[in-house]
Protein backbone atom coordinates (compact mmCIF):
# COMPACT_ATOMS: atom_id res chain seq x y z
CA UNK A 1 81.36 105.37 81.11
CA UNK A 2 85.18 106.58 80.97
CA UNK A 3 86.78 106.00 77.18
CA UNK A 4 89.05 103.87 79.13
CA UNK A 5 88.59 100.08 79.28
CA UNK A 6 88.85 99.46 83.17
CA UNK A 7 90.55 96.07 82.72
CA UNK A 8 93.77 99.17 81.81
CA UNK A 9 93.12 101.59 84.88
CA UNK A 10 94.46 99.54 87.73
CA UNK A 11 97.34 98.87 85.44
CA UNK A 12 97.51 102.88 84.62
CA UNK A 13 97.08 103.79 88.08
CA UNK A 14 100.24 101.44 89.58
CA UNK A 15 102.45 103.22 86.46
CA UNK A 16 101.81 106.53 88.84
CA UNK A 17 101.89 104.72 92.33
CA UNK A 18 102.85 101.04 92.73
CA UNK A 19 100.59 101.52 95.58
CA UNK A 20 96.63 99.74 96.25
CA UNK A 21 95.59 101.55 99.58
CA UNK A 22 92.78 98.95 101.18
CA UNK A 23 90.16 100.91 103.43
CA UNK A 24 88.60 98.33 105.89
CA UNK A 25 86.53 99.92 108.38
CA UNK A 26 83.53 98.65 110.75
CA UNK A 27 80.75 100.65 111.85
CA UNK A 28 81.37 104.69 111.08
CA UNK A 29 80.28 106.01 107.76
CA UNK A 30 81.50 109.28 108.46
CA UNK A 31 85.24 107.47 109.42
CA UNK A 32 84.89 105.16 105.86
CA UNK A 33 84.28 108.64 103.66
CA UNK A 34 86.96 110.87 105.38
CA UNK A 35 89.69 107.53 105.31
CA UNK A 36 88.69 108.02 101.32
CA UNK A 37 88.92 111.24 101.13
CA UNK A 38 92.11 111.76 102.99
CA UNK A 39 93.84 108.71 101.18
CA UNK A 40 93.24 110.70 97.81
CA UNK A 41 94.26 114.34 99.18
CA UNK A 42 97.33 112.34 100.14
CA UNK A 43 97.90 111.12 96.53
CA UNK A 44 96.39 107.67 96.04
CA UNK A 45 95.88 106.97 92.63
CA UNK A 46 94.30 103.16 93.50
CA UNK A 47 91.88 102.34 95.92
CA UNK A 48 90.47 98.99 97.41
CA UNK A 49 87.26 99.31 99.28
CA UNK A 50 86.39 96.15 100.88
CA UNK A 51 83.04 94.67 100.83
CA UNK A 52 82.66 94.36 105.02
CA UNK A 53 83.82 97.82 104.99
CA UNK A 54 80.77 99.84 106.02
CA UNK A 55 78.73 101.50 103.49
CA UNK A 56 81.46 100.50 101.06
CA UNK A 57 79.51 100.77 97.94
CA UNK A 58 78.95 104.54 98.55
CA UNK A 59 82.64 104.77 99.54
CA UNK A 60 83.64 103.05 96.15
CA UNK A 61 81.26 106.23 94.51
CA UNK A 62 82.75 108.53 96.82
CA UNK A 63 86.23 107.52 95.48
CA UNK A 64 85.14 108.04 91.93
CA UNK A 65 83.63 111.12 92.31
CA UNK A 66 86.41 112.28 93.72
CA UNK A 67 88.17 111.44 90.28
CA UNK A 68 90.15 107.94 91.64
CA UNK A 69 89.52 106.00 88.43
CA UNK A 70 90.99 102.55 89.51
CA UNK A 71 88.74 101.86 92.10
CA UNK A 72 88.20 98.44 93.27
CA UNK A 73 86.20 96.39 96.07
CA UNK A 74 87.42 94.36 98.15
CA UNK A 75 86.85 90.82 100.14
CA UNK A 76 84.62 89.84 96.85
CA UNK A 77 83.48 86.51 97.85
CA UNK A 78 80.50 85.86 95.19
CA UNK A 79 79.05 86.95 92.01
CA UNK A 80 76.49 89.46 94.48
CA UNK A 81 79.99 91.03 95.03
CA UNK A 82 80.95 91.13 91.74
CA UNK A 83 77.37 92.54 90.95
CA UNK A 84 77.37 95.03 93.27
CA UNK A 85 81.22 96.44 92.68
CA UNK A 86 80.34 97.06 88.91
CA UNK A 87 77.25 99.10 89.92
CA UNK A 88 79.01 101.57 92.40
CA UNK A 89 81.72 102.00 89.89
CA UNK A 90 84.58 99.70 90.97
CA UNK A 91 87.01 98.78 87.95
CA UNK A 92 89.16 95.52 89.66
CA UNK A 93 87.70 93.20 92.59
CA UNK A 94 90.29 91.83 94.93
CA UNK A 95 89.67 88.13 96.91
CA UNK A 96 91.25 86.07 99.74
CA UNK A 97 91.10 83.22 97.71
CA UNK A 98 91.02 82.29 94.08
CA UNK A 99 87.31 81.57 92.87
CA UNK A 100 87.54 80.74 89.28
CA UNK A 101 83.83 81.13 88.97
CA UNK A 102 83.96 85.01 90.30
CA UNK A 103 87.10 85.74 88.61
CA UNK A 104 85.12 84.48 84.78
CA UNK A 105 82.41 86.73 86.26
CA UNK A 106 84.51 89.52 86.61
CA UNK A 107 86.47 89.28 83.76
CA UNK A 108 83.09 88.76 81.65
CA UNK A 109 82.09 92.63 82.46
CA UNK A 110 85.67 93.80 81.71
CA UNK A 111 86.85 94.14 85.36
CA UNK A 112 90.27 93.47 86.57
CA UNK A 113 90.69 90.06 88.89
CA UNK A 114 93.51 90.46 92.45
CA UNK A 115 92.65 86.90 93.16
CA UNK A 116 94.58 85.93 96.76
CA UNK A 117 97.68 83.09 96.78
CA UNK A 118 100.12 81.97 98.92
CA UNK A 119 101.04 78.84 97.77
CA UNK A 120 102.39 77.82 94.12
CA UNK A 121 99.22 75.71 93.22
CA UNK A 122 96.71 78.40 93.95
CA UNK A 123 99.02 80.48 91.90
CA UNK A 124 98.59 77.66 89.33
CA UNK A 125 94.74 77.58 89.46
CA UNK A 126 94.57 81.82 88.79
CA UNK A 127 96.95 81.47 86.03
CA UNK A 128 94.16 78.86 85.17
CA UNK A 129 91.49 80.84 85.48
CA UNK A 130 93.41 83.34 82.88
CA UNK A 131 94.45 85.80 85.78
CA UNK A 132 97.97 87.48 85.41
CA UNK A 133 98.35 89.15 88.67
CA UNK A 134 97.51 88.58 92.02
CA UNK A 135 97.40 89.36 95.43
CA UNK A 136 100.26 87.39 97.29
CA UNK A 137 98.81 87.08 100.93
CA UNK A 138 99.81 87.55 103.98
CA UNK A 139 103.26 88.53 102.51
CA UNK A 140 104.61 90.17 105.76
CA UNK A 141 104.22 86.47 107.21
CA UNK A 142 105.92 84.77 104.20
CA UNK A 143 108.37 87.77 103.54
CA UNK A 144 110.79 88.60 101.36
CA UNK A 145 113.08 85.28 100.82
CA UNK A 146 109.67 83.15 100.16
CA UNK A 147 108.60 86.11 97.48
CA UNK A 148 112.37 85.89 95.76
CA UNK A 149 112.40 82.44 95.63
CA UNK A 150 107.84 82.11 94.21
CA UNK A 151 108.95 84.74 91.69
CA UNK A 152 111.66 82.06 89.77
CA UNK A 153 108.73 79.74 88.25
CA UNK A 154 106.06 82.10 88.48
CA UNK A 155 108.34 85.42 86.88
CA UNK A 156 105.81 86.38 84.01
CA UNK A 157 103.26 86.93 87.13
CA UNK A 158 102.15 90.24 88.64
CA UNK A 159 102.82 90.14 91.94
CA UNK A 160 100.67 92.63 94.69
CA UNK A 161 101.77 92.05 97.86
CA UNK A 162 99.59 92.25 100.66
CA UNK A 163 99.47 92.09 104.60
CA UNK A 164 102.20 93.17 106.48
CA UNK A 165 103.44 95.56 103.66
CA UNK A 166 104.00 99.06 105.58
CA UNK A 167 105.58 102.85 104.45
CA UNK A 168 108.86 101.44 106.22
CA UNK A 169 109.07 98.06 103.62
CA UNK A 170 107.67 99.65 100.48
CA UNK A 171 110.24 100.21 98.78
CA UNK A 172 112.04 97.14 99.74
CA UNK A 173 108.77 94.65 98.10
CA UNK A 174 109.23 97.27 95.28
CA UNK A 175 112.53 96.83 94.60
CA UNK A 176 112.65 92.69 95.19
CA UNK A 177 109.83 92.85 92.18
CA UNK A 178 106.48 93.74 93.25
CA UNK A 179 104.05 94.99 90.34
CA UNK A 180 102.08 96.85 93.06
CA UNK A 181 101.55 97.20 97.29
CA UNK A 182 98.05 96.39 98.85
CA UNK A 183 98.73 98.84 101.80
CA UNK A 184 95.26 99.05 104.52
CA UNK A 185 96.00 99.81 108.15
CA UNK A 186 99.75 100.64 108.19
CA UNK A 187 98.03 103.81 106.01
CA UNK A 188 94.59 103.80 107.93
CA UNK A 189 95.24 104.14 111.54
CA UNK A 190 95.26 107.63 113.64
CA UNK A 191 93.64 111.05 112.88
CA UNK A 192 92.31 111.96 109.02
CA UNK A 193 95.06 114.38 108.82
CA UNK A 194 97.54 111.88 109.63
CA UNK A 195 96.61 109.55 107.10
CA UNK A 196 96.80 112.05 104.21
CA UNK A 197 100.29 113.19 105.16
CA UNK A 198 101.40 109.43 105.32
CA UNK A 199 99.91 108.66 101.94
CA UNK A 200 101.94 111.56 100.78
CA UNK A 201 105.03 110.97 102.11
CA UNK A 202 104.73 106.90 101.04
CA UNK A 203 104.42 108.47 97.37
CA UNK A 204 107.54 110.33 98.16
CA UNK A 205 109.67 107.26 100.05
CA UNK A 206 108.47 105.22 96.70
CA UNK A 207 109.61 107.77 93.94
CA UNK A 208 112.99 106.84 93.15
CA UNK A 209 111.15 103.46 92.73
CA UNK A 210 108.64 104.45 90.43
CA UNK A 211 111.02 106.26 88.19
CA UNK A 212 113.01 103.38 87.36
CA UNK A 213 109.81 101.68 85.83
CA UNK A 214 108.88 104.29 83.36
């Protein structure tokens, strides 16, 4: 057990890198370990492993053990999920939808909650359900104007903005007021090698960014 309560590694992980990167992958166990891996050579300092990811409990272990302390599964659904993701080490679950009976679960074994919105009464029902930040999804689709203008009632919310959200926009969702980036296949796709020199040069794109928060 880290001396760290986990409900404070998510948020000590996006002071380094405003960045979530989601591995989704079907089918190839070798693929999900080396997409991992080569996220974390390439500087992740959060990771979302969802649960339809294959073998994505041992991936969430994986990330761990390769010293990623905010660690988090994704596509948590039920309190199996929520089960499951505290026994391979996650630290924050992230949903499509806003479940107030997994996010109580969650929050109950000191995990952090990305519960997905889109609309201002599901962002109503988290704050409810004693969330502060969530997952605004798909932001590509709603973009940058609808984010601007959900911010004004909601501005003491934590925004993550997810779907759509690529190494080209970053810094733009940054800079409009993003607490973090859920980033999966714009970082995922093509060769191992590939991936860990994008996630390296996203942390660079994002710097000037992350220096004006600390």
């Amino acid at each position: 057990m880290t001396s760290t309560s986990p409900n404070r590694l998510l948020e000590q992980a996006v002071a380094q890198l405003p960045v979530i990167a989601v591995v989704r992958e079907f089918g190839d166990r070798d693929r999900t370990l080396g997409l991992v891996s080569a996220l974390v050579a390439g500087g992740a300092t959060a990771l979302e492993v969802t649960t339809n990811t294959t073998c994505w409990q041992e991936a969430v272990t994986h990330a761990r053990e390769l010293g990623v302390h905010a660690v988090g599964a994704g596509t948590v659904l039920t309190g199996e999920h929520v089960q499951q993701a505290l026994g391979c080490g996650a630290s924050f679950i992230v949903s499509p939808g806003v479940d107030p009976k997994v996010i109580e679960m969650a929050q109950s074994l000191g995990m952090d909650t990305l519960p997905g919105v889109m609309t201002p009464t599901e962002i109503g029902v988290a704050l409810s359900a004693g969330v502060r930040r969530v997952k605004l999804f798909p932001a590509g689709s709603l973009g940058l104007d609808f984010f601007s203008a959900i911010r004004a009632p909601f501005n003491d919310v934590e925004f993550v903005p997810t779907g759509g959200i690529s190494p080209q926009n970053a810094s733009s969702w940054l800079r409009a007021g993003a607490w973090a980036l859920g980033m999966g296949g714009s970082l995922t796709t093509g060769s191992l090698l590939e991936i860990e020199n994008r996630m390296r040069s996203l942390r660079d794109a994002v710097s000037a960014d992350i220096g004006s928060r600390t």
